[in-house]
N, C-alpha and C. Protein backbone atom coordinates (compact mmCIF):
# COMPACT_ATOMS: atom_id res chain seq x y z
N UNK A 1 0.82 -1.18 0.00
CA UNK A 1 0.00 0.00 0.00
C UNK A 1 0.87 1.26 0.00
N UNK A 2 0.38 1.91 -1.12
CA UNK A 2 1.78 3.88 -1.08
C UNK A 2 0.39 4.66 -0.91
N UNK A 3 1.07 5.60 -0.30
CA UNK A 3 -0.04 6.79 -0.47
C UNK A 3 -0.09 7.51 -2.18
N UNK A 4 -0.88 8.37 -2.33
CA UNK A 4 -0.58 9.10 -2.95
C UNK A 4 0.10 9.87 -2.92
N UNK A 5 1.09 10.49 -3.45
CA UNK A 5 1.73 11.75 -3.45
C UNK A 5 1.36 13.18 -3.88
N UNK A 6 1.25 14.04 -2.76
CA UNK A 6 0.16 15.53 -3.25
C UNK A 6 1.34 16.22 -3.37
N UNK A 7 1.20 17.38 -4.03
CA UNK A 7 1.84 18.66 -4.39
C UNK A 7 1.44 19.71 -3.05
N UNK A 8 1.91 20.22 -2.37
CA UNK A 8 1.03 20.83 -1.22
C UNK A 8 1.01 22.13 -2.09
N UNK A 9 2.27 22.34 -2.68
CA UNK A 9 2.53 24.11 -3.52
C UNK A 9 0.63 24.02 -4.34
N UNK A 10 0.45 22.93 -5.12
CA UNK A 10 -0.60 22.81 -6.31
C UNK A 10 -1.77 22.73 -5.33
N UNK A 11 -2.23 22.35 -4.41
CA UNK A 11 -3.24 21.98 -3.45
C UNK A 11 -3.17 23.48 -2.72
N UNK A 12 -2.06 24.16 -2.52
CA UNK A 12 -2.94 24.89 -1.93
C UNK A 12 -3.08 26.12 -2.87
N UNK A 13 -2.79 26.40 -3.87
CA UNK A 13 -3.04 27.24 -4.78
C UNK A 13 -4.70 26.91 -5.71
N UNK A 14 -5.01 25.42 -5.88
CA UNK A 14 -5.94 25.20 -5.87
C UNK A 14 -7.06 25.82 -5.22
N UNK A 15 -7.05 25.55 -3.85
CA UNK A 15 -7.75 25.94 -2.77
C UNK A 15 -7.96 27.66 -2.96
N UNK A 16 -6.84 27.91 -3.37
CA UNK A 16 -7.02 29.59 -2.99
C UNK A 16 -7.66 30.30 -4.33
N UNK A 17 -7.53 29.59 -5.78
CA UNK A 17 -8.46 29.67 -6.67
C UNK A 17 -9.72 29.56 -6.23
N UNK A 18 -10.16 28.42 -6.17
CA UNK A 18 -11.39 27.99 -5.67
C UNK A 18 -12.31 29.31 -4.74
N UNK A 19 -11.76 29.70 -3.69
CA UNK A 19 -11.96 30.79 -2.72
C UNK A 19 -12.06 32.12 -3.35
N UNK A 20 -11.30 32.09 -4.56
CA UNK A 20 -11.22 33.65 -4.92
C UNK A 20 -12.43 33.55 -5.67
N UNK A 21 -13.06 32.40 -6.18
CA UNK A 21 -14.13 31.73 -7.76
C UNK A 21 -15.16 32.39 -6.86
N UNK A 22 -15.08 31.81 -5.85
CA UNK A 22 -16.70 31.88 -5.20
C UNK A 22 -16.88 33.22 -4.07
N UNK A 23 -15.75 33.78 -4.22
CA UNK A 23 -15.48 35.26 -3.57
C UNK A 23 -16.36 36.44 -4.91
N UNK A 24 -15.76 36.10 -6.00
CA UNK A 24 -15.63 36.69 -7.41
C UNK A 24 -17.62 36.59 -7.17
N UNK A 25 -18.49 35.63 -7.30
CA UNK A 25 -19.43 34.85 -7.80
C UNK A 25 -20.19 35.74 -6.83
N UNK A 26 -19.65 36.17 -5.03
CA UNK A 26 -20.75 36.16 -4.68
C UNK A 26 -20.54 37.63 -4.56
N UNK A 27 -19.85 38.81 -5.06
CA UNK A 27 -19.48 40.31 -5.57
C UNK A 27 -20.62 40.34 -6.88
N UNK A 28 -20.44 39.57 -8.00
CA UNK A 28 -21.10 39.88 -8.88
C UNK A 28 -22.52 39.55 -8.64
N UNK A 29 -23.37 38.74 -7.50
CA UNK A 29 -24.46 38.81 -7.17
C UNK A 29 -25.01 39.94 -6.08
N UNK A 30 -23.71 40.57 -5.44
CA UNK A 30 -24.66 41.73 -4.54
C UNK A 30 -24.19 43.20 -5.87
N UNK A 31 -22.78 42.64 -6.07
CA UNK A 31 -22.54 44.49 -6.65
C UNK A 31 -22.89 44.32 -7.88
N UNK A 32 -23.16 43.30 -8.74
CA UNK A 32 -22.58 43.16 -10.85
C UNK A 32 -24.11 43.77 -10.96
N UNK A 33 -23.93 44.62 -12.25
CA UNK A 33 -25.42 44.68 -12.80
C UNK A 33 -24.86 44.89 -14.11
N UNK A 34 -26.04 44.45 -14.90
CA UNK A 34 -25.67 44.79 -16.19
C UNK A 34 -25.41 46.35 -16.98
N UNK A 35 -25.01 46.74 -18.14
CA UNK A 35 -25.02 48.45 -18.41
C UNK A 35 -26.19 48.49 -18.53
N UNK A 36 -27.05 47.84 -19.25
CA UNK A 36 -28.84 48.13 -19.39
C UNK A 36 -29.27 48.79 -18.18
N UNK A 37 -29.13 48.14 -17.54
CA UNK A 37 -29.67 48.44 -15.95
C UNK A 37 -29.16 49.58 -15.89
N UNK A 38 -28.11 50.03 -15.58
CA UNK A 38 -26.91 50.78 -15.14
C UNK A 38 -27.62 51.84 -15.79
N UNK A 39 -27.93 51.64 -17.18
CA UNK A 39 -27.94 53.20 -17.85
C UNK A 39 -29.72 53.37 -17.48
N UNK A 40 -30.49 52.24 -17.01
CA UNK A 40 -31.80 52.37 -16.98
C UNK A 40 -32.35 52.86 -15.64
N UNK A 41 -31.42 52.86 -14.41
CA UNK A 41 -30.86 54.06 -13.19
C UNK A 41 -30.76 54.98 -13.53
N UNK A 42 -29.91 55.13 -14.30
CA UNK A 42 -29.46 56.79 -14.52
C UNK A 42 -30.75 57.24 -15.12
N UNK A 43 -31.06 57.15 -16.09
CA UNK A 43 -32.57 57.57 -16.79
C UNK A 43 -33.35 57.96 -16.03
N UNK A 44 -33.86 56.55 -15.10
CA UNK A 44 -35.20 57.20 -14.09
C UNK A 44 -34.52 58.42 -13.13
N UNK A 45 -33.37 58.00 -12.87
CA UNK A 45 -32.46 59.13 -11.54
C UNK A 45 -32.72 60.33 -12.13
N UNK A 46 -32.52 60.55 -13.74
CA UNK A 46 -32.43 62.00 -14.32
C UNK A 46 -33.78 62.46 -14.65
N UNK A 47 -34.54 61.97 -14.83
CA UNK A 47 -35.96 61.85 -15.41
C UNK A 47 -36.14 62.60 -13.87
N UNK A 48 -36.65 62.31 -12.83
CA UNK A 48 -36.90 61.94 -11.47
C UNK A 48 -36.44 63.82 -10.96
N UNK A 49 -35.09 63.68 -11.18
CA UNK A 49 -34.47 64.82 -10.71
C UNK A 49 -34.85 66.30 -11.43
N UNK A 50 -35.51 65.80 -13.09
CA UNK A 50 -35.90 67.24 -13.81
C UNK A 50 -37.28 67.57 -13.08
N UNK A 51 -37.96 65.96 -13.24
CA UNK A 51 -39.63 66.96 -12.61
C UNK A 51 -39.64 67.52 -11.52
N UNK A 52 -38.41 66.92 -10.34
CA UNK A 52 -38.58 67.64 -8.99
C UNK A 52 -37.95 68.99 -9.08
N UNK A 53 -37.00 69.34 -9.91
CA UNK A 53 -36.41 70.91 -9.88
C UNK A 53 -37.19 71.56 -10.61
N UNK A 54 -38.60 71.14 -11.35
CA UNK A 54 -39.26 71.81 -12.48
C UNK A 54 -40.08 72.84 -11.55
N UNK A 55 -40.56 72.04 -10.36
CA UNK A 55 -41.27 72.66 -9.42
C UNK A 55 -40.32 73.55 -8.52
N UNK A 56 -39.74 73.68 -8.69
CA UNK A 56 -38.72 74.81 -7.33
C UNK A 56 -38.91 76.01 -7.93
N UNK A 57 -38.76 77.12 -7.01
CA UNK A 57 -39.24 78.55 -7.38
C UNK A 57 -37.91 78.94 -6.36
N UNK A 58 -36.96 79.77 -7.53
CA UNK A 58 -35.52 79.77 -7.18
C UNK A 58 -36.11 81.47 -6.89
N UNK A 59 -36.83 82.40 -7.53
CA UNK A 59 -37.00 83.59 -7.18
C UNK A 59 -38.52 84.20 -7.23
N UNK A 60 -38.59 85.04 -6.45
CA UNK A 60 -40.22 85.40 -6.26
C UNK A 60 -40.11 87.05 -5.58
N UNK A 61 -41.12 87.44 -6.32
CA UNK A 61 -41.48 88.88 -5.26
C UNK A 61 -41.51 88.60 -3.98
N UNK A 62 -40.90 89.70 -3.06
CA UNK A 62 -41.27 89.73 -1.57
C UNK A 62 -40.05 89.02 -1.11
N UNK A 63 -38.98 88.34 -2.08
CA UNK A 63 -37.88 87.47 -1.45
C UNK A 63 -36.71 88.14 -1.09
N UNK A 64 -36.60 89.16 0.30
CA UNK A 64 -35.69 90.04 0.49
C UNK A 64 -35.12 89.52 1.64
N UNK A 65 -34.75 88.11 1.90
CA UNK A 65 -33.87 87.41 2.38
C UNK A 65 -32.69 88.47 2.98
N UNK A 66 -32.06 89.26 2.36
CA UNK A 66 -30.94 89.54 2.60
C UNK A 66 -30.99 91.06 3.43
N UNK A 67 -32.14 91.73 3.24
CA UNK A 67 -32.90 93.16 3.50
C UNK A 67 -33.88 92.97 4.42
N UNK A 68 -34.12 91.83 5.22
CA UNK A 68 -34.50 91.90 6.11
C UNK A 68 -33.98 91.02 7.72
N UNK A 69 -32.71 90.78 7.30
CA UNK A 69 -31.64 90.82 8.51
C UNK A 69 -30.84 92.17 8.84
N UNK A 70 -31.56 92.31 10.24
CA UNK A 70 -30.66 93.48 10.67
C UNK A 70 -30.48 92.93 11.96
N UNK A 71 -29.49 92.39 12.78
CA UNK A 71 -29.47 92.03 13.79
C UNK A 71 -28.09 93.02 14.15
């Protein structure tokens, strides 16, 4: 009866592939998205951001902010 003979250098470089595979696998399931997506964010984000500044009222009569601090 012989044992087998392992490579420990190849076994453990194995191992540390393996670890990086399923490191890699589980990044691209919380962070990966596709560009579709990616650019289909940005769209609604920009879309989203015109109608809410459409409504802002940057100047108005009576807005003397600055003329009516006298402290």
């Amino acid at each position: 009866m012989s044992a087998e003979v392992v490579n420990l250098r190849q076994k453990r470089k194995r191992a540390a592939r393996q670890k990086a595979a399923e490191t890699a696998a589980e990044n691209r399931a919380i962070h990966g998205r596709t560009k579709g997506e990616k650019q289909r964010d940005r769209l609604e984000r920009d879309k989203t951001e015109r109608l809410f500044e459409q409504g802002r009222i940057t100047s108005f009569p009576g807005n003397r902010k600055a003329e009516d601090s006298d402290d």
